[in-house]
Protein backbone atom coordinates (compact mmCIF):
# COMPACT_ATOMS: atom_id res chain seq x y z
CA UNK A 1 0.00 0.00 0.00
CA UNK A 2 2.77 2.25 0.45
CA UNK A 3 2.90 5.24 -1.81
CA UNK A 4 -0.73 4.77 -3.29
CA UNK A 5 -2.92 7.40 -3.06
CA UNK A 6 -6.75 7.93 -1.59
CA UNK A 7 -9.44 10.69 -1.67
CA UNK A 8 -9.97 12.44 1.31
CA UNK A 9 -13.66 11.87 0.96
CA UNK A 10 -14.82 15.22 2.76
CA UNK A 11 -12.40 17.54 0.85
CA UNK A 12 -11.66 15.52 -1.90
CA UNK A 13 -7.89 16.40 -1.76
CA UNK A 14 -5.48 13.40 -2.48
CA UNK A 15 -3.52 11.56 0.49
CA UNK A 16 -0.54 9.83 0.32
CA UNK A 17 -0.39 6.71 2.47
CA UNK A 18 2.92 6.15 4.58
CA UNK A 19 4.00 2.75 6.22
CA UNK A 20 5.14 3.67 10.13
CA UNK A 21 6.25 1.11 12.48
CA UNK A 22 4.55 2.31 15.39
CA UNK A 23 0.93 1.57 14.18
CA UNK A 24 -0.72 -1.17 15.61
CA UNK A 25 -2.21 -2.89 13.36
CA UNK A 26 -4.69 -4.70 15.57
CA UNK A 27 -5.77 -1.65 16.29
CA UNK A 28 -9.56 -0.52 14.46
CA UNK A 29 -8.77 -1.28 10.87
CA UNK A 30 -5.03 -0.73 11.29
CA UNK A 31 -4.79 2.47 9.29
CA UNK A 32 -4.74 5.84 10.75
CA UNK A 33 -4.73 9.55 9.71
CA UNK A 34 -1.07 10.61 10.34
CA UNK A 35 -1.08 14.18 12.42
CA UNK A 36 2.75 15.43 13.12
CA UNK A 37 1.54 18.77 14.53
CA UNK A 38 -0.31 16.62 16.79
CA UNK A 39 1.26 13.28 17.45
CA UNK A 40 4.76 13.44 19.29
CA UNK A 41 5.38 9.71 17.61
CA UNK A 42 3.68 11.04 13.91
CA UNK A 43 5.93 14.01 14.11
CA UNK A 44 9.45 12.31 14.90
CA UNK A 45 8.54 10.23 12.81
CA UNK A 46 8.06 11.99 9.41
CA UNK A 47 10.80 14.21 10.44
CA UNK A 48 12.92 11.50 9.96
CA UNK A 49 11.96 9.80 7.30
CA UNK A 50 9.41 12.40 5.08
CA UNK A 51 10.77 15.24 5.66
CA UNK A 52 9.02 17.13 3.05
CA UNK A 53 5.62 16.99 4.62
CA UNK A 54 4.25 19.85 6.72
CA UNK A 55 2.56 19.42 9.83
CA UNK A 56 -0.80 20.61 9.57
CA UNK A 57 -2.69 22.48 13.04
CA UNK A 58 -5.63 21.45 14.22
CA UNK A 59 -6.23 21.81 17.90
CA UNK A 60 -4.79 24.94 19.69
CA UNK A 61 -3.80 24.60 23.12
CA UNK A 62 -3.01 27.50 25.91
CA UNK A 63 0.88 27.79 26.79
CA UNK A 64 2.10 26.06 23.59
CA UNK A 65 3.30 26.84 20.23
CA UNK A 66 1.75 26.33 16.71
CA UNK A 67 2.39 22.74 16.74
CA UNK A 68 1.89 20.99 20.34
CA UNK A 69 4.00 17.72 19.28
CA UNK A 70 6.43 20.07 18.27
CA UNK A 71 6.62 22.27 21.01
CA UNK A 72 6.69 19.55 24.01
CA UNK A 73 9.24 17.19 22.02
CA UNK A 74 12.19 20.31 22.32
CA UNK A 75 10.84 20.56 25.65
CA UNK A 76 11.81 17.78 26.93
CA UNK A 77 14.78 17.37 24.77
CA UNK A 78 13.43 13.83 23.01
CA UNK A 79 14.53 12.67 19.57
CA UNK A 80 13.88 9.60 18.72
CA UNK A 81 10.93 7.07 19.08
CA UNK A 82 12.74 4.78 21.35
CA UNK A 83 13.01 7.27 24.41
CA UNK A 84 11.39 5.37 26.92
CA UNK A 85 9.74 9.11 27.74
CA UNK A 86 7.81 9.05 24.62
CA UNK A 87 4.49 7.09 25.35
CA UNK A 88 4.32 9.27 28.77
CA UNK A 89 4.06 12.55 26.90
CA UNK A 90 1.84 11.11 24.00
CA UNK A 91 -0.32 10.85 27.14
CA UNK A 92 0.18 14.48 28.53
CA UNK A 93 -0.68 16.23 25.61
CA UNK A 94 -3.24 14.34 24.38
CA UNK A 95 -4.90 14.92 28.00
CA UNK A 96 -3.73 19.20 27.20
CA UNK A 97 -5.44 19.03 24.05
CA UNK A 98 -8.71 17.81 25.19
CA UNK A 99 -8.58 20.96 27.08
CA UNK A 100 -8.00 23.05 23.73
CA UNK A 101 -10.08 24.26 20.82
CA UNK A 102 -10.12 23.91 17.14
CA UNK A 103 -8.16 26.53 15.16
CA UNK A 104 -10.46 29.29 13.54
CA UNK A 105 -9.73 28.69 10.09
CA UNK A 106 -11.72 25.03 10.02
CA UNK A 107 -14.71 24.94 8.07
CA UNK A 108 -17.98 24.22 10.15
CA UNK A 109 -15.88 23.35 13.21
CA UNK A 110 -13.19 26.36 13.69
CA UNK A 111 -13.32 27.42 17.45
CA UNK A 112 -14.96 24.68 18.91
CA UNK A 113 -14.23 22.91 21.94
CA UNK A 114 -12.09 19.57 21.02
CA UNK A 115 -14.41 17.46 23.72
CA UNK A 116 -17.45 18.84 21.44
CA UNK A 117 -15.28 18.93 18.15
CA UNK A 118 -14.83 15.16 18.41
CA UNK A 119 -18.53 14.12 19.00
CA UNK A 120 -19.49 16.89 16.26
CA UNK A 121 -17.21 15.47 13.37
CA UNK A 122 -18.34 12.30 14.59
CA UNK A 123 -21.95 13.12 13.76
CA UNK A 124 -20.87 14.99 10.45
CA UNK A 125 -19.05 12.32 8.86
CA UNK A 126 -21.95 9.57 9.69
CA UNK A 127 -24.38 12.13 7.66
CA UNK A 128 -22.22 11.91 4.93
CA UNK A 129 -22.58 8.38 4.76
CA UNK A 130 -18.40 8.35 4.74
CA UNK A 131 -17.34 6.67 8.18
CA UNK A 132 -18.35 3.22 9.82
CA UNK A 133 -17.59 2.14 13.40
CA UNK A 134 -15.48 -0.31 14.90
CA UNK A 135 -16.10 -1.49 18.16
CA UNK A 136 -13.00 -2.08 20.14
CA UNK A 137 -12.57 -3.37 24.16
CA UNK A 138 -10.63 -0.58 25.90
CA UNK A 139 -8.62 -2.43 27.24
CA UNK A 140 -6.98 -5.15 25.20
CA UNK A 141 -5.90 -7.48 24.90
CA UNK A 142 -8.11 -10.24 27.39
CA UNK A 143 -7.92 -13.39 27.29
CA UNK A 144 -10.69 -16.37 28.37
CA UNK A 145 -9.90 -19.11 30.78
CA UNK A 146 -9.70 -21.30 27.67
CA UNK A 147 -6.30 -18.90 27.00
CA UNK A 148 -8.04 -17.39 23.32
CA UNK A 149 -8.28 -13.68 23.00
CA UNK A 150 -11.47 -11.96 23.52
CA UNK A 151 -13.22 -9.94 20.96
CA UNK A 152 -16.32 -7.80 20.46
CA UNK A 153 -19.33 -8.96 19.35
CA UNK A 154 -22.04 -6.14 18.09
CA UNK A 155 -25.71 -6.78 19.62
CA UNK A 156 -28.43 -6.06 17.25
CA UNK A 157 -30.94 -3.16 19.24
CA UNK A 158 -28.06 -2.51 21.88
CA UNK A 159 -28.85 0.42 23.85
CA UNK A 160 -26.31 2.93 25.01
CA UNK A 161 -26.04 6.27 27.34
CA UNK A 162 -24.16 9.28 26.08
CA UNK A 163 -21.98 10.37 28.40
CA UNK A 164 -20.55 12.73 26.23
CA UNK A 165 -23.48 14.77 26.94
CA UNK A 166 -22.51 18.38 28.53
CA UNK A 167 -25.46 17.56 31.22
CA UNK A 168 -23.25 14.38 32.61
CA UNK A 169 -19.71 16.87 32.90
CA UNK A 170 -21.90 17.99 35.69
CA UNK A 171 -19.97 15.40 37.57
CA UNK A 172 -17.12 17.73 38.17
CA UNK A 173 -18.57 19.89 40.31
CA UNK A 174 -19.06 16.95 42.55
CA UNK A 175 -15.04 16.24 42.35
CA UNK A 176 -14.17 19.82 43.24
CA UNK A 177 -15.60 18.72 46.50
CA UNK A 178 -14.40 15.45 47.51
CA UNK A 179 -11.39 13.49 49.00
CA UNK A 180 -9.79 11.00 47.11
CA UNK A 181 -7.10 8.62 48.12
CA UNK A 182 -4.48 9.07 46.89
CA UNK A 183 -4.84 12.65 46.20
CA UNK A 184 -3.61 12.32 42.76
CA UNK A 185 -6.82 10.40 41.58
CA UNK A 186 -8.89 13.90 42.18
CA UNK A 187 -6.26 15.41 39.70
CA UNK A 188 -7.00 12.22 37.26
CA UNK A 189 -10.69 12.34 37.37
CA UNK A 190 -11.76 15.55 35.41
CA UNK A 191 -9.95 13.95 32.38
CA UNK A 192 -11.48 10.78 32.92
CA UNK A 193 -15.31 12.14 32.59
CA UNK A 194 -13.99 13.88 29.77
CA UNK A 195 -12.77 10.69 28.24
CA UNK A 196 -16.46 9.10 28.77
CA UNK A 197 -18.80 8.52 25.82
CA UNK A 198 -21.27 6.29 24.64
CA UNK A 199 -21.45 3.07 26.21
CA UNK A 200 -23.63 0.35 26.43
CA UNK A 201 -26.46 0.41 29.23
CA UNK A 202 -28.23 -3.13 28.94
CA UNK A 203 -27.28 -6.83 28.37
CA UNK A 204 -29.12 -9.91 27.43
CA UNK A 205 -27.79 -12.30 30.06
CA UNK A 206 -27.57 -12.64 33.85
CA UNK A 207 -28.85 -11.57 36.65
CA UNK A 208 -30.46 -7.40 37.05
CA UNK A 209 -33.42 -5.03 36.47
CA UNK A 210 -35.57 -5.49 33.50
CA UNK A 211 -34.91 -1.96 31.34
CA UNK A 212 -37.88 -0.05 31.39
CA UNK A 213 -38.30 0.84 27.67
CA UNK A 214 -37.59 -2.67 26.05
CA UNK A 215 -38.15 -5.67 28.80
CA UNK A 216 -36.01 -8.23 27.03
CA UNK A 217 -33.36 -6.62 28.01
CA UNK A 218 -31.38 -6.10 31.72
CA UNK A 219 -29.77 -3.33 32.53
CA UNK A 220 -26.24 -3.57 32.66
CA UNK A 221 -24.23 -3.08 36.51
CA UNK A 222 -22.53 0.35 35.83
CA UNK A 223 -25.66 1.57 35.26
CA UNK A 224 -28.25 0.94 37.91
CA UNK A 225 -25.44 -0.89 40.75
CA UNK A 226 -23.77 2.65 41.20
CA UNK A 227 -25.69 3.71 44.17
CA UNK A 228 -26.40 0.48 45.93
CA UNK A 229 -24.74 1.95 49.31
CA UNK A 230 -27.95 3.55 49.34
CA UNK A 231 -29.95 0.67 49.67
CA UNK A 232 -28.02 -0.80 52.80
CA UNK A 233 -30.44 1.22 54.93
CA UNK A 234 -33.33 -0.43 53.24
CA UNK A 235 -31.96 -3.52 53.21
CA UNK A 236 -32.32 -3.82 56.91
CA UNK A 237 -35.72 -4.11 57.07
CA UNK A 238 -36.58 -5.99 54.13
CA UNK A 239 -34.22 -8.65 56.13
CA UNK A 240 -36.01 -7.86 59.23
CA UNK A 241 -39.22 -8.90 57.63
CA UNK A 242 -40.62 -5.09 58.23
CA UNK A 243 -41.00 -4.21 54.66
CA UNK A 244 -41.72 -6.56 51.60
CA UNK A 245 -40.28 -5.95 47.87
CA UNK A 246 -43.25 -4.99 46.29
CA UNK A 247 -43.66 -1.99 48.48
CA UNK A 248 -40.78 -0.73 47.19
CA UNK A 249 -42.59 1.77 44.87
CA UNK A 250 -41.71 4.76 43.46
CA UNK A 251 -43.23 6.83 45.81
CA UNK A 252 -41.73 4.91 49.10
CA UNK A 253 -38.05 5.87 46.97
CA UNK A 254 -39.37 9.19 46.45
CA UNK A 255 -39.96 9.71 50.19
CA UNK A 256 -36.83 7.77 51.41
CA UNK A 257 -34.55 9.47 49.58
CA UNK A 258 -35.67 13.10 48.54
CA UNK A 259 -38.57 13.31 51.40
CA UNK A 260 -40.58 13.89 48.77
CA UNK A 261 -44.41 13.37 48.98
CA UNK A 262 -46.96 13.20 51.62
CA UNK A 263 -46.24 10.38 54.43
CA UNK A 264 -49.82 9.88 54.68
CA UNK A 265 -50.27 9.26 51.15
CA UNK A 266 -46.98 7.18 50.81
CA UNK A 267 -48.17 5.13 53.67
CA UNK A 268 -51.51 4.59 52.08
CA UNK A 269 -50.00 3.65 48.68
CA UNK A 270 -46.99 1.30 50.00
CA UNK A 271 -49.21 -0.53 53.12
CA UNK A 272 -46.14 0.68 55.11
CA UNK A 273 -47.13 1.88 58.76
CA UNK A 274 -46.13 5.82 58.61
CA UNK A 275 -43.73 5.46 61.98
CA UNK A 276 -41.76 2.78 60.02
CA UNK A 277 -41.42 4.76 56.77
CA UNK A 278 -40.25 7.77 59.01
CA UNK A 279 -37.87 5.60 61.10
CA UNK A 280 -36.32 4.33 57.37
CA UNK A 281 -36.39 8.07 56.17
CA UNK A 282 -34.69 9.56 59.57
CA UNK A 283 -31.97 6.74 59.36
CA UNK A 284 -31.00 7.23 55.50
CA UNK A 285 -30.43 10.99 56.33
CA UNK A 286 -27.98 10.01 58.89
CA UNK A 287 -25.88 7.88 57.08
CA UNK A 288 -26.14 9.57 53.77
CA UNK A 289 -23.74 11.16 52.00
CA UNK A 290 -21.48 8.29 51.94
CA UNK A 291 -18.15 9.17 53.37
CA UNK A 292 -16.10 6.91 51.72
CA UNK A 293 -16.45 4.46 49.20
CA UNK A 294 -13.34 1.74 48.74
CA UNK A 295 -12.59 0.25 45.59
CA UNK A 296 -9.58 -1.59 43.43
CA UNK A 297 -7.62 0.65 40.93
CA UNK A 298 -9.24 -1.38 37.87
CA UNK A 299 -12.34 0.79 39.37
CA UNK A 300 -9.96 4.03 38.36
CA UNK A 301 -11.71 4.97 35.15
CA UNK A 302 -15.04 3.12 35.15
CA UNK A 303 -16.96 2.32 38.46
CA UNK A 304 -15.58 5.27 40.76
CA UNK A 305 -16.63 7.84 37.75
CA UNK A 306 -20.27 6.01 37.08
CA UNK A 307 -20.62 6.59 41.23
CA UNK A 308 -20.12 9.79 40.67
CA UNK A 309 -22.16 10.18 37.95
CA UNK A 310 -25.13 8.99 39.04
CA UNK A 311 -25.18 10.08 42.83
CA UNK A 312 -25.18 13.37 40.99
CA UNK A 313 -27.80 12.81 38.34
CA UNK A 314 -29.62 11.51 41.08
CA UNK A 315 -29.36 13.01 44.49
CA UNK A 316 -29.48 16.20 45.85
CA UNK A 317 -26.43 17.79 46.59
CA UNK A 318 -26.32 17.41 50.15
CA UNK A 319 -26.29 13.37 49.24
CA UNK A 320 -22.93 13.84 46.73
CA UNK A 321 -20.40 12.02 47.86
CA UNK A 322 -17.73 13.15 50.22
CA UNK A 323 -14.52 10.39 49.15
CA UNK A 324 -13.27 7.56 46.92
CA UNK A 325 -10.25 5.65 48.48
CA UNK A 326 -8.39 3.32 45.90
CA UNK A 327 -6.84 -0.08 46.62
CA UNK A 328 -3.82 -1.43 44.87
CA UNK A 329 -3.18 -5.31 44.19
CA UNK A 330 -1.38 -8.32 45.58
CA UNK A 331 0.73 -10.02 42.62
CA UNK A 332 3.08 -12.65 43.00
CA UNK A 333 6.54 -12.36 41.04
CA UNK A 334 5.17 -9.42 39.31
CA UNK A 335 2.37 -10.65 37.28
CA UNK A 336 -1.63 -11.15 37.79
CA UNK A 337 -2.40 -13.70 39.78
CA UNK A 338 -4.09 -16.00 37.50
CA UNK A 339 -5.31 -19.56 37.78
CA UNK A 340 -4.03 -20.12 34.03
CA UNK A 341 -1.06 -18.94 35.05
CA UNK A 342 -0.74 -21.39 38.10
CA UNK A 343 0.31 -18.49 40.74
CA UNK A 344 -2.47 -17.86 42.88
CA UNK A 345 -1.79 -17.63 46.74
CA UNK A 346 -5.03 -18.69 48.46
CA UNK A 347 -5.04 -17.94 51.45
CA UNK A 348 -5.84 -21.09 53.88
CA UNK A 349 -2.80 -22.67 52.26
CA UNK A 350 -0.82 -19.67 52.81
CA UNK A 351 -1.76 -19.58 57.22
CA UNK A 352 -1.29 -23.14 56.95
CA UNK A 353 2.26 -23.02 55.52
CA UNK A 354 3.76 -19.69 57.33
CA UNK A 355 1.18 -18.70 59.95
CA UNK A 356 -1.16 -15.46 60.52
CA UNK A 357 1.50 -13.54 62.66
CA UNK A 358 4.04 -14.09 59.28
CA UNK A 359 1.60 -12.90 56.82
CA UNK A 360 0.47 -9.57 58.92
CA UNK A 361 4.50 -8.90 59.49
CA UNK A 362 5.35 -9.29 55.99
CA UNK A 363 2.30 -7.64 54.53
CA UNK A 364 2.11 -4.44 57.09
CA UNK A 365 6.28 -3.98 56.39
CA UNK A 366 6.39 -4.37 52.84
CA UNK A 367 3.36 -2.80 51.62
CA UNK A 368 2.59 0.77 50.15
CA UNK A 369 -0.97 1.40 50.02
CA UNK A 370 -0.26 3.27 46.03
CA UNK A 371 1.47 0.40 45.12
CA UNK A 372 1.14 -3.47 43.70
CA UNK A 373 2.57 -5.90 46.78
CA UNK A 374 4.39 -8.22 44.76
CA UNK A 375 4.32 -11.78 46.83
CA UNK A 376 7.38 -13.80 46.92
CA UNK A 377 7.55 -17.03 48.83
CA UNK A 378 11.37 -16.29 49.72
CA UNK A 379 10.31 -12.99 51.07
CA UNK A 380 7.73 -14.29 53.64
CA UNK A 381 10.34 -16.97 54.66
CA UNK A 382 12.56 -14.29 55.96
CA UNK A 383 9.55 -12.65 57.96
CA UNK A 384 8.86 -15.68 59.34
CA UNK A 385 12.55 -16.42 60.39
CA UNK A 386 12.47 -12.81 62.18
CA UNK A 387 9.80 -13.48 64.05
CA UNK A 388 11.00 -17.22 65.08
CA UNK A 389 14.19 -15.21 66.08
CA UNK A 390 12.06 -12.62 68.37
CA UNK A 391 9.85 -15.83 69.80
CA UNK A 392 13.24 -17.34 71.01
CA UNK A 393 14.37 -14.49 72.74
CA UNK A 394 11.62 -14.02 74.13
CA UNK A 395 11.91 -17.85 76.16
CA UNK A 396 15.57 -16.94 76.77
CA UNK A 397 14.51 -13.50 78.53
CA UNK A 398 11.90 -15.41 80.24
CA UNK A 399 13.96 -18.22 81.43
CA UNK A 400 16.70 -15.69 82.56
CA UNK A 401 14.39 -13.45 84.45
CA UNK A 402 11.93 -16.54 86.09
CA UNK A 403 13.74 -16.15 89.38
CA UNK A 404 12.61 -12.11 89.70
CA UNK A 405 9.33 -12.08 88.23
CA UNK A 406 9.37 -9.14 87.12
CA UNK A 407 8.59 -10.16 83.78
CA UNK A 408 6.02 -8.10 82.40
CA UNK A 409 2.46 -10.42 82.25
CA UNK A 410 1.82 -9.87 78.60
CA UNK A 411 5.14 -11.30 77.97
CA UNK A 412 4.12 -14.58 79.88
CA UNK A 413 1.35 -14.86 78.18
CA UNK A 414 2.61 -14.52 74.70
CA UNK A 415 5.12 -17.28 75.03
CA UNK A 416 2.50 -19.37 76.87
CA UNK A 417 -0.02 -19.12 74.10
CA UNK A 418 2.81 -19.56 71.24
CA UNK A 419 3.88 -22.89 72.65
């Protein structure tokens, strides 16, 4: 394909097509539109090897020069594809030009917001009839149990939520106000809801909540298990026996949640005694807004930012949120653990081999809550020796010190009850 030429089928101007290395060619259809003012891997690239092209602007972003590639690549002093800093600041500027604006000079577009620019050319090229769409996991690849690689499968009459929508951005206003853990992630999360767009709201299979609008299908867990910390309160007394599930209605949610409604009427509607609904209503307002909510970083850039989302789509403000704390992983020798892979620790067979007081030691010392614990059998062993070591001197300082007894009780009864 190299050196044939194609229609640009919007302009009708003539592109030549290159051959670069760094194209993935599992990627979409493996063909991409080269943009050196705006790619730092596009532009060292051409430089090198087609020089005669000219980068072409299309983004414009505060604090840098005509062409952003350009002007972060002399920055930081890179110059060739290989610095290991490269993929880094593809990701910084990228992330900088979401925050900038299409130059002036583009037809229909010029001026316009690049988060609003994207969905807009989007829409534009469809209604030309001169784009198609390939769906593509975000995170790739993943593999089954049975070890193939997992691919996409398009559902006929899927249904999806635009979260590209201005009205969802909403969100942010909700991060200005909350504690996250580590602090970092509250930087990281603007971007993120940003990032968001369509995606699908409903499934075919499993367990879930029949989707109101077309009842063969469920709605999928990012969309309506977001907010389930709200129904803990409830939960109580539907295991009490107080309350049954098909008074749930909308007006006993109404009322529990907003106050919204007439307890009278909600009482009369739900067969729910009017003390007990004002006992559930009282106790939701306590505990509500959650104070924290704990998660795994996988959770980074799709559950904690659908919490967010729809506490604020659908609670008042005083109900928002107040923190997200994020949990890093335990891997052994540096990769997942993984059944396929034959390294999982579980953990009876771990307190069998080195003993509870082993694992806390080597997990409390070696641990940094931002970071994976990587799990090495060796490792533990030592812990365990170090402790063996304290537990005999321990018997030798009791032994020495028998005759005095002074020997403080909690030290007597340690040894006793590690005998």
């Amino acid at each position: 394909m190299e050196g044939i030429r194609v229609i640009n089928p919007v302009t009708g101007g003539s592109i030549k097509v290159l051959m670069a290395e760094f194209v993935d060619p599992d990627e979409a259809t493996g063909v991409v539109m080269s943009a050196p003012a705006h790619d730092p891997y596009d532009y060292l690239y051409v430089k090198s090897k087609y020089s005669w092209i000219k980068p072409i602007q299309v983004i414009e972003v505060e604090g840098m020069r005509r062409f952003p590639a350009e002007h972060i690549i002399k920055k930081l002093g890179i110059e060739e594809a290989r610095d290991p800093r490269l993929k880094d600041t593809v990701k910084e500027l990228y992330k900088n030009e979401n925050k900038g604006k299409l130059v002036s000079s583009i037809e229909k577009f010029g001026g316009m917001e690049t988060v609003r620019a994207r969905e807009a050319v989007m829409k534009f090229l469809a209604e030309l009839y001169v784009s198609d769409t390939v769906f593509e996991l975000s995170v790739k690849p993943i593999y089954c149990r049975c070890g193939s690689e997992i691919t996409i499968m398009v559902i006929e009459g899927q249904w999806f939520i635009n979260y590209a929508d201005l009205n969802w951005k909403k969100a942010k206003k909700c991060i200005d106000r909350i504690k996250t853990f580590p602090p970092d992630y509250k930087r990281q999360l603007p971007d993120i809801i940003d990032w968001l767009a369509q995606r699908p709201c409903v499934r075919k299979r499993g367990l879930g909540t029949p989707f109101p609008f077309d009842r063969e299908w469920i709605i999928e867990a990012l969309s309506d298990s977001t907010v389930y910390m709200a129904f803990f309160v409830i939960t109580k007394y539907l295991n009490a026996g107080l309350i049954r599930e098909d008074q749930l209605t909308d007006e006993f949610f109404d009322f529990v949640f907003f106050e919204q409604g007439s307890i009278t009427q909600v009482s009369k509607i739900t067969g729910i005694p009017k003390e007990l609904l004002r006992r559930i209503r009282e106790e939701f307002d306590y505990w509500y807004p959650l104070d924290l909510n704990f998660g795994g970083k996988e959770h980074k850039t799709v559950h904690f930012p659908f919490f967010i989302f729809y506490h604020v789509a659908i609670f008042p403000e005083k109900y928002w949120l107040k923190g997200i704390f994020v949990n890093w992983h335990l891997v052994a020798y540096g990769e997942k653990m993984s059944k396929h892979l034959g390294n999982v620790i579980f953990l009876d067979e771990a307190l069998d081999r080195w003993g509870a007081d082993t694992i806390r030691f080597y997990l409390l010392h070696g641990s940094n809550q931002w970071r994976d614990f990587d799990w090495r059998d060796e490792e533990c062993r030592v812990y365990q020796k170090h402790l063996e070591s304290f537990k005999n001197l321990l018997k030798e300082i009791v032994k020495e010190k028998a005759k005095t007894q002074l020997i403080p009780r909690w030290m007597l009864g340690w040894n006793q009850s590690s005998k």
